[in-house]
Protein backbone atom coordinates (compact mmCIF):
# COMPACT_ATOMS: atom_id res chain seq x y z
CA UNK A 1 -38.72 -71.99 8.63
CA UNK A 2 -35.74 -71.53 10.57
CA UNK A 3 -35.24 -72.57 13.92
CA UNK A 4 -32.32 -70.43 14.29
CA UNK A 5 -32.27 -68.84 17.53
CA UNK A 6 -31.57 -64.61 18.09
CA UNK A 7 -28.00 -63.26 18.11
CA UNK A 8 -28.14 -61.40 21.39
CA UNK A 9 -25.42 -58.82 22.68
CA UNK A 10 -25.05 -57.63 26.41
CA UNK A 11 -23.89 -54.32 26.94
CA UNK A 12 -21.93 -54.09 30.25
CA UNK A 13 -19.22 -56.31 31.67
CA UNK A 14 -19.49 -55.47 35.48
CA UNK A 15 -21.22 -58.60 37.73
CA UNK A 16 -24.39 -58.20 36.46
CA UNK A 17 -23.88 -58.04 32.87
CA UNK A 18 -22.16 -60.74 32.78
CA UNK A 19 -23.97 -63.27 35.12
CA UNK A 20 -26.84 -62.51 32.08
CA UNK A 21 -24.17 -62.93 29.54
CA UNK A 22 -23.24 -66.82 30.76
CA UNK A 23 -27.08 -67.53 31.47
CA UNK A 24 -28.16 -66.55 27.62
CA UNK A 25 -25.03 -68.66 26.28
CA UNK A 26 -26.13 -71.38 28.13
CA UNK A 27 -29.67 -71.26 27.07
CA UNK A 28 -27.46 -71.60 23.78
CA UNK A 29 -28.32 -68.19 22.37
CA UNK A 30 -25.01 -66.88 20.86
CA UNK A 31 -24.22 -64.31 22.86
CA UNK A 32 -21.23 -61.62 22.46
CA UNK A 33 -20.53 -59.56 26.01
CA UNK A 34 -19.47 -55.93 24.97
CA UNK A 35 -17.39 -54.12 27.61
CA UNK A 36 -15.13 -50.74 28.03
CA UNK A 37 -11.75 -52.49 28.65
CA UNK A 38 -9.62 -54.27 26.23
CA UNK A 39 -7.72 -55.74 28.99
CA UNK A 40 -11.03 -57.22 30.94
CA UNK A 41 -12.33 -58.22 28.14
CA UNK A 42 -9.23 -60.35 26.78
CA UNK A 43 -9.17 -61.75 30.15
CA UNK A 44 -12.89 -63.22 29.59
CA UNK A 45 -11.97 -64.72 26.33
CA UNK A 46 -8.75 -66.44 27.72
CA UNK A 47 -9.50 -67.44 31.11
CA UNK A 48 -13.57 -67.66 30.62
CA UNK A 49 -13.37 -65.64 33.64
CA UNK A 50 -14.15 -62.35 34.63
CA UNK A 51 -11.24 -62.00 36.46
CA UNK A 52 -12.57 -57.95 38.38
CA UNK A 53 -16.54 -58.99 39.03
CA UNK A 54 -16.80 -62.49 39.20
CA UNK A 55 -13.53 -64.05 40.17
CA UNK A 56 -13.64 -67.62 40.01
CA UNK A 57 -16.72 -68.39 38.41
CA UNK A 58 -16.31 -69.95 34.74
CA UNK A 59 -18.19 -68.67 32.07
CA UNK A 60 -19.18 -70.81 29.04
CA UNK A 61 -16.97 -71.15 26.50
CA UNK A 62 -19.38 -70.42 23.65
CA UNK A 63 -19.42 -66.58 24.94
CA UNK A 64 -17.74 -64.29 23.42
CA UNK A 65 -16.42 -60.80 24.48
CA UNK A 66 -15.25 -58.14 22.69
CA UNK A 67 -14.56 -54.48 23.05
CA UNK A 68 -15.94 -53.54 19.60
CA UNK A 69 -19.38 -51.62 20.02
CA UNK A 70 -20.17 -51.21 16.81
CA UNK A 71 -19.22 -54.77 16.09
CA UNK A 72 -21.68 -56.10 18.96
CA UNK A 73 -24.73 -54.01 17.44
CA UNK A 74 -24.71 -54.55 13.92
CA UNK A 75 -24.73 -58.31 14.35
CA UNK A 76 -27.70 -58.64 17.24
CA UNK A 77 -31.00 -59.69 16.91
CA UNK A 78 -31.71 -58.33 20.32
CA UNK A 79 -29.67 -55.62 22.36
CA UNK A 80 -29.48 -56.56 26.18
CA UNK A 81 -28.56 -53.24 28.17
CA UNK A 82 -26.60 -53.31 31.55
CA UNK A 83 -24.61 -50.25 32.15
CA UNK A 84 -24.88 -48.48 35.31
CA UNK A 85 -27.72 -45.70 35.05
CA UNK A 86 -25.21 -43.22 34.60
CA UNK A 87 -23.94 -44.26 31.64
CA UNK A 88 -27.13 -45.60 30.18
CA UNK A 89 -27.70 -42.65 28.09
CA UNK A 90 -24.65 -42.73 26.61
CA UNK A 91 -24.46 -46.11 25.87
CA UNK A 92 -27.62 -46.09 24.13
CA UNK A 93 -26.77 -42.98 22.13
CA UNK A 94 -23.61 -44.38 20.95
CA UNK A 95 -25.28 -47.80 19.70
CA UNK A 96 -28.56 -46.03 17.79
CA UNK A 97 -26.31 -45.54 14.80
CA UNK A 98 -25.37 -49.20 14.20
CA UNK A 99 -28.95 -50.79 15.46
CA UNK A 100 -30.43 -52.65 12.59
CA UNK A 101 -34.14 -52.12 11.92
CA UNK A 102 -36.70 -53.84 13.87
CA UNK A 103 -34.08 -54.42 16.45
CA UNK A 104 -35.42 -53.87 19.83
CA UNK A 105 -33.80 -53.06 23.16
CA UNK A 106 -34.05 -54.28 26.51
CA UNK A 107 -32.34 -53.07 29.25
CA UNK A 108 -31.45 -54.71 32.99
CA UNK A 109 -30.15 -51.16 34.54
CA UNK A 110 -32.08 -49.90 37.94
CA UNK A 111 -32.07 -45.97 38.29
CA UNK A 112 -32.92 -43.22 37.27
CA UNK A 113 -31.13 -40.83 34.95
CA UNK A 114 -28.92 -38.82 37.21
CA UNK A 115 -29.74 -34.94 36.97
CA UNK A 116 -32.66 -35.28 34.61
CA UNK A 117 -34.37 -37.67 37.44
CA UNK A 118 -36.09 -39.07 33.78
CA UNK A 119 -36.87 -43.17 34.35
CA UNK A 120 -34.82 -44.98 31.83
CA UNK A 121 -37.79 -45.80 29.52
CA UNK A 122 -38.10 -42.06 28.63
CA UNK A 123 -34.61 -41.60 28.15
CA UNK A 124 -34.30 -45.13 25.79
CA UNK A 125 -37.38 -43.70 23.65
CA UNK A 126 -36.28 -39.83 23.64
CA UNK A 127 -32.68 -41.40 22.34
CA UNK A 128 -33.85 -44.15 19.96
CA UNK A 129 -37.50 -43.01 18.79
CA UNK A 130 -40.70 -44.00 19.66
CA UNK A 131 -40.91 -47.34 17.17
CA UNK A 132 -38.06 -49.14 18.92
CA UNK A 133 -39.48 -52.28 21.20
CA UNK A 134 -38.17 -51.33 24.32
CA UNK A 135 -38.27 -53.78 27.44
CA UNK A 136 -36.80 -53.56 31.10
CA UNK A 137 -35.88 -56.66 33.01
CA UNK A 138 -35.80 -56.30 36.44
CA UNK A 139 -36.22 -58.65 39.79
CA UNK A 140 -34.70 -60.24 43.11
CA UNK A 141 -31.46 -61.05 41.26
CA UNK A 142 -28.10 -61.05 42.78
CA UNK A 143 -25.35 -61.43 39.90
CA UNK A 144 -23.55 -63.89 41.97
CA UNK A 145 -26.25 -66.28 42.10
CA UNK A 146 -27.13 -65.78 38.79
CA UNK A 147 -23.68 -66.69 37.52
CA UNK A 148 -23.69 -69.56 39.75
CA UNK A 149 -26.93 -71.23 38.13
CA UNK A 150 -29.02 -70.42 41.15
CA UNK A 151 -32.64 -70.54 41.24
CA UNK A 152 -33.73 -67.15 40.51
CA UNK A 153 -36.65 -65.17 39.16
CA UNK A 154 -37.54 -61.97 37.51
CA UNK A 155 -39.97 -60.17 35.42
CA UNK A 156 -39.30 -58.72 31.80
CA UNK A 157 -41.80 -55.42 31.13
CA UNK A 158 -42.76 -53.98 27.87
CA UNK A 159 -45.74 -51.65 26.88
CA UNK A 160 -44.82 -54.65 23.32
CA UNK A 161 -46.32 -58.25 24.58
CA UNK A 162 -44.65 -59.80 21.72
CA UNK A 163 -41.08 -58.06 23.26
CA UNK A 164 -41.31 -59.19 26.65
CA UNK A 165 -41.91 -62.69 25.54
CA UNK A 166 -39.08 -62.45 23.48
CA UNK A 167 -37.21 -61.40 25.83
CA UNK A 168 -38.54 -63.52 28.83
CA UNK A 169 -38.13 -66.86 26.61
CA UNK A 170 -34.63 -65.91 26.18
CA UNK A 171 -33.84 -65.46 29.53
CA UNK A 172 -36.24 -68.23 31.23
CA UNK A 173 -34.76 -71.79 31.45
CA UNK A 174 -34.24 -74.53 34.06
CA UNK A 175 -32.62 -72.36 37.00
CA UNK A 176 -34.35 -68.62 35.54
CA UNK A 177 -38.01 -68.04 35.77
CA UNK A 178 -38.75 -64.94 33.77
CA UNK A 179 -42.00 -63.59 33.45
CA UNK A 180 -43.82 -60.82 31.46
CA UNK A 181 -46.09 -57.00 32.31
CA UNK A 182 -46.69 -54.24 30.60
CA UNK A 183 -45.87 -51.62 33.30
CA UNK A 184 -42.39 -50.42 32.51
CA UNK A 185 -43.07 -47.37 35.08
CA UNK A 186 -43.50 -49.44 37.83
CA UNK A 187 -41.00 -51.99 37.18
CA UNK A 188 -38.49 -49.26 37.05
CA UNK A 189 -39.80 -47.52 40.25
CA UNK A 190 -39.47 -50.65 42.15
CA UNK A 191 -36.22 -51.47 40.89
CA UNK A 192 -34.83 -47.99 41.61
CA UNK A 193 -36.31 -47.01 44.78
CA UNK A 194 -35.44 -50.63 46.78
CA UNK A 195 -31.91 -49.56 46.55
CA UNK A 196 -32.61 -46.42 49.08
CA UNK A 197 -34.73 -48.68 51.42
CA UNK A 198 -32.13 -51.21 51.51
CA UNK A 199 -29.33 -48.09 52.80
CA UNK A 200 -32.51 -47.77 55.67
CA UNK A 201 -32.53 -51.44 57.06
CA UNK A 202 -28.67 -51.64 56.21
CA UNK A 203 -28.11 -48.59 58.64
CA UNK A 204 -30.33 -50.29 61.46
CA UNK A 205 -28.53 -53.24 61.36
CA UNK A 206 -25.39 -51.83 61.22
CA UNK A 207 -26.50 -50.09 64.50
CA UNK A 208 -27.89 -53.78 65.86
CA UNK A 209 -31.23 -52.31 65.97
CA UNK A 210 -32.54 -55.83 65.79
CA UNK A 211 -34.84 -57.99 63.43
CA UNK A 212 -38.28 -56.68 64.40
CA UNK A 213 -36.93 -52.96 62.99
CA UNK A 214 -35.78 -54.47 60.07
CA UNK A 215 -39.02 -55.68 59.18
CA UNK A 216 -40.75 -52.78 60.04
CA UNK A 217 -38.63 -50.77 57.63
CA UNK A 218 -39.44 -53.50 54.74
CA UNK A 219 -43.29 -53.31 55.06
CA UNK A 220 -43.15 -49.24 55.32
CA UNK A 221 -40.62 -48.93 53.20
CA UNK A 222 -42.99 -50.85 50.34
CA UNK A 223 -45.39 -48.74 51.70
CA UNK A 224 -43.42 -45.41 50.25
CA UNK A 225 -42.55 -47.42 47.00
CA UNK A 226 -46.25 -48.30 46.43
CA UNK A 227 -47.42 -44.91 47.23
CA UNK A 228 -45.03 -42.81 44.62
CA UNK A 229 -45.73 -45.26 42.47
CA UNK A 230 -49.67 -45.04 41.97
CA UNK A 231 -48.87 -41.00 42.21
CA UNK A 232 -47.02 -41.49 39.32
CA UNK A 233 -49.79 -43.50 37.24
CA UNK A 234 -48.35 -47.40 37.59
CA UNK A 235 -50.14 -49.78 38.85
CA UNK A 236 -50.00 -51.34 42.61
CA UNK A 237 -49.96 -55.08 41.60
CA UNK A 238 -46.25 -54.46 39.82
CA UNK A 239 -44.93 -53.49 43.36
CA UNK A 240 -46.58 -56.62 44.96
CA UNK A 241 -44.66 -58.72 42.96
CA UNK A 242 -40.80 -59.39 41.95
CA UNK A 243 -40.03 -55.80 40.55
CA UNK A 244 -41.29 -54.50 43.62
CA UNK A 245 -41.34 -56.82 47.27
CA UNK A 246 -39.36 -59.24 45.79
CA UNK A 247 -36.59 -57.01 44.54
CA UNK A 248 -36.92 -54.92 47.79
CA UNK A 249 -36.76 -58.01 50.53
CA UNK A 250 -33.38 -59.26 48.16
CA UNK A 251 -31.75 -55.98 48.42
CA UNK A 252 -32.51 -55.24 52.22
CA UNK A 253 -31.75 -58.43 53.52
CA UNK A 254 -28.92 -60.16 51.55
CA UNK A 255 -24.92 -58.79 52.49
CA UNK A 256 -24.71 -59.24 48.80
CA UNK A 257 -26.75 -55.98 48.10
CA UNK A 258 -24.05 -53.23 47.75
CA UNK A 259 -26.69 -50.87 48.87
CA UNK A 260 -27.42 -53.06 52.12
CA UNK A 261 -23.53 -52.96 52.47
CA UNK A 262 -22.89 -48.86 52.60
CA UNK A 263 -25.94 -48.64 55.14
CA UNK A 264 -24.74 -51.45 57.33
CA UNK A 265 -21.37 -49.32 57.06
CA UNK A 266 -22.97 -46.11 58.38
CA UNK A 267 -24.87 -47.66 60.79
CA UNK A 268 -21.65 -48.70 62.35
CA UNK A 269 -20.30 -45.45 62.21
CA UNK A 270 -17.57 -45.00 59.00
CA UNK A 271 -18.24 -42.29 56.91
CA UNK A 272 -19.88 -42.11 53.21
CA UNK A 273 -16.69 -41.75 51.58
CA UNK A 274 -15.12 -44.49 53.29
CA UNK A 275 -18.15 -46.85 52.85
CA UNK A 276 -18.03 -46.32 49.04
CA UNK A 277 -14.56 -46.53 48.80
CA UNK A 278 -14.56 -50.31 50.84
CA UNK A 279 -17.50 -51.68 48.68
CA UNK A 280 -15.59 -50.52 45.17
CA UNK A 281 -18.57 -50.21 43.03
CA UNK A 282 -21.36 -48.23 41.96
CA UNK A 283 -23.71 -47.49 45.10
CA UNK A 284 -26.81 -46.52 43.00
CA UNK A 285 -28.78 -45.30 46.12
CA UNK A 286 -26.29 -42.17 46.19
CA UNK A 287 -27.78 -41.08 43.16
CA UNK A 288 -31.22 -42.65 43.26
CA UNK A 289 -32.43 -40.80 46.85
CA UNK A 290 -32.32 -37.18 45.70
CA UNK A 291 -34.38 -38.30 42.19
CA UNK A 292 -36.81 -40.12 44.14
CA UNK A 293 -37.00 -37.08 46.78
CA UNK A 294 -37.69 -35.00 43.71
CA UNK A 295 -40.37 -37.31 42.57
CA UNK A 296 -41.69 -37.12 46.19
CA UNK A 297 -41.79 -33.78 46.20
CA UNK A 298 -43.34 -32.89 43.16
CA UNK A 299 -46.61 -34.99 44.10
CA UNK A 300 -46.38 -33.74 47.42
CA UNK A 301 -46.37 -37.50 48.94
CA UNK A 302 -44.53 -37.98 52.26
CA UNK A 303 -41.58 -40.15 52.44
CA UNK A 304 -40.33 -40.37 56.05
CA UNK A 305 -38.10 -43.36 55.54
CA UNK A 306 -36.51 -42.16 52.49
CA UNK A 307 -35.78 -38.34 53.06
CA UNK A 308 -34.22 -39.47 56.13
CA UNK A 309 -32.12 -41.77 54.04
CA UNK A 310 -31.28 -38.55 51.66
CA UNK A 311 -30.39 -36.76 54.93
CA UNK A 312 -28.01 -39.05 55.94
CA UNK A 313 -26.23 -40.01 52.90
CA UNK A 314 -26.28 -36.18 52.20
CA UNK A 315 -23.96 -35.89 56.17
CA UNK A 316 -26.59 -33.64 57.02
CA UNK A 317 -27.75 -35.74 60.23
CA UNK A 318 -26.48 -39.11 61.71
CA UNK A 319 -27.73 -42.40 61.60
CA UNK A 320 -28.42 -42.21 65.39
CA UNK A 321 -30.31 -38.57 64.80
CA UNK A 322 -32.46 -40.28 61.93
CA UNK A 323 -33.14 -43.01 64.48
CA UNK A 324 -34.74 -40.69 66.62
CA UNK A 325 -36.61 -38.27 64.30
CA UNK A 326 -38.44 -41.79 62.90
CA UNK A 327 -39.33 -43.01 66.42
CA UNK A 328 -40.41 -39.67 67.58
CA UNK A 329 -43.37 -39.55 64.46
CA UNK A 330 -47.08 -39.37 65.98
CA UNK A 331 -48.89 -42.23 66.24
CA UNK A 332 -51.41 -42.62 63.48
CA UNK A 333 -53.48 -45.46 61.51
CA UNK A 334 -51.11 -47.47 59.38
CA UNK A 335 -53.50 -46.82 56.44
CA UNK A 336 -55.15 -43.53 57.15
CA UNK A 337 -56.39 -43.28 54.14
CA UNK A 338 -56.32 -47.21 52.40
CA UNK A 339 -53.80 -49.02 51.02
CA UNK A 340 -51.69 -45.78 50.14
CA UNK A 341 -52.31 -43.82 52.74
């Protein structure tokens, strides 16, 4: 029997796909990074650098990159997706055709589907079919770190046991703890919807609101994730755990977060446009607020926190207005009605 182990490729060469690049070559998988530009991606197999995202961090030498999409698919035993959500559908429509059989697809991209509002499990199966293992990998994981050989940990879901662990024993190893579920709804919830909370404690320390507000907007904020969440049929015990309050403490509390970043902007008064323009990347919470509004909305749940993030981010009101239409909320039980209440 061979001992052999999977040929993996990593769509995406931004931070993030290529932190989980480096960490599967040096788990000694062999590993080939697919990206967009020819000239990034020459620079990662001369300098074994990624020169734009992760400047001055080396990458292993066994890892390849290559601009070649077809090339990257039709050699992998395992398809590692991390694209920004916007161009997840895309990405994954353009690779179906050179996917080999049995060949299943994970993904490490937090959204949803811009527009459509669809969680990225429903697109993956609507674009590839129903018999594809699909998996979603999501956690407290700041690329940085990652790429650094950092202690981190994160959870792999898959409605396929067999997948996750796949997947997981690819990714765990001395420095990455990975482990395994089965609710790919909730893991995606959790991993979306942190980004808007994150813009909400960002903006209150931007405006030096202090560190008991800060934790106030982390336990209600989980509060709103775990509440959508059970609306929407997952289950509460994913949110309790790294998809959910371990992904969501990361994001609101580290200045890596570039979600933390824009709301610490606005809090100190510069405008949307000039926040996203400083930080020079993808702010997913732009997108991610008016889906998870929509979601709100459509199972009638209340989401004080977050529409007043959607409020702000859309210029309708100011961070100092938002301020006072949450303190100025009747007093109430915090759990009026149980846990989700």
């Amino acid at each position: 029997m061979s001992t052999a182990k999977p040929a993996i490729a990593v769509l995406g060469a931004g931070s993030w796909g290529t932190a989980l690049a480096a960490l599967l070559a040096r788990h000694d998988y062999p590993t080939v990074l697919w990206g967009r530009s020819a000239i990034q991606i020459a620079a990662i197999n001369q300098q074994h650098e990624n020169p734009r995202y992760l400047p001055g961090i080396a990458l292993p030498e066994s890892l390849r990159a290559t601009d070649d999409l077809a090339g990257a698919a039709t050699t992998a035993d395992l398809i590692l997706v991390v694209t920004p959500s916007h161009a997840f559908n895309h990405t994954l429509c353009a690779l179906a055709p050179f996917r080999r059989e049995g060949v299943g697809i994970a993904w490490a991209t937090k959204g949803f589907e811009p527009g459509s509002g669809r969680f990225l499990h429903e697109v993956a199966a609507q674009c590839l079919g129903d018999d594809v293992p699909l998996a979603v990998v999501t956690g407290p994981s700041f690329a940085k770190e990652v790429a650094l050989g950092l202690p981190t940990a994160v959870t792999v879901h898959s409605e396929r046991e067999d997948f996750a662990q796949l997947v997981a024993a690819a990714l765990h190893g001395p420095a990455f703890r990975a482990y395994t579920g089965s609710d790919m709804l909730g893991a995606e919830l959790g991993g979306a919807m942190k980004n808007v909370l994150a813009v909400a404690t960002g903006i209150a320390d931007g405006m030096s609101l202090g560190l008991n507000a800060r934790a106030g907007l982390i336990t209600r904020g989980l509060n709103e994730m775990l509440r959508l969440n059970v609306a929407l049929g997952g289950r509460a015990e994913t949110l309790m755990g790294l998809a959910g309050l371990g992904d969501l403490v990361l994001t609101c509390t580290g200045d890596l977060s570039r979600n933390r970043r824009l709301g610490l902007a606005l809090g100190r008064g510069q405008s949307l446009r000039e926040a996203v323009a400083e930080i020079g990347q993808v702010v997913e919470s732009v997108q991610t607020v008016d889906e998870v509004m929509r979601l709100a909305n459509r199972h009638a749940i209340e989401l004080p926190i977050s529409m007043l993030v959607q409020r702000v981010l859309h210029e309708e009101i100011t961070p100092a207005e938002g301020l006072k239409i949450i303190l100025s909320r009747e007093q109430k039980p915090e759990y009026p009605e149980g846990l989700f209440g």
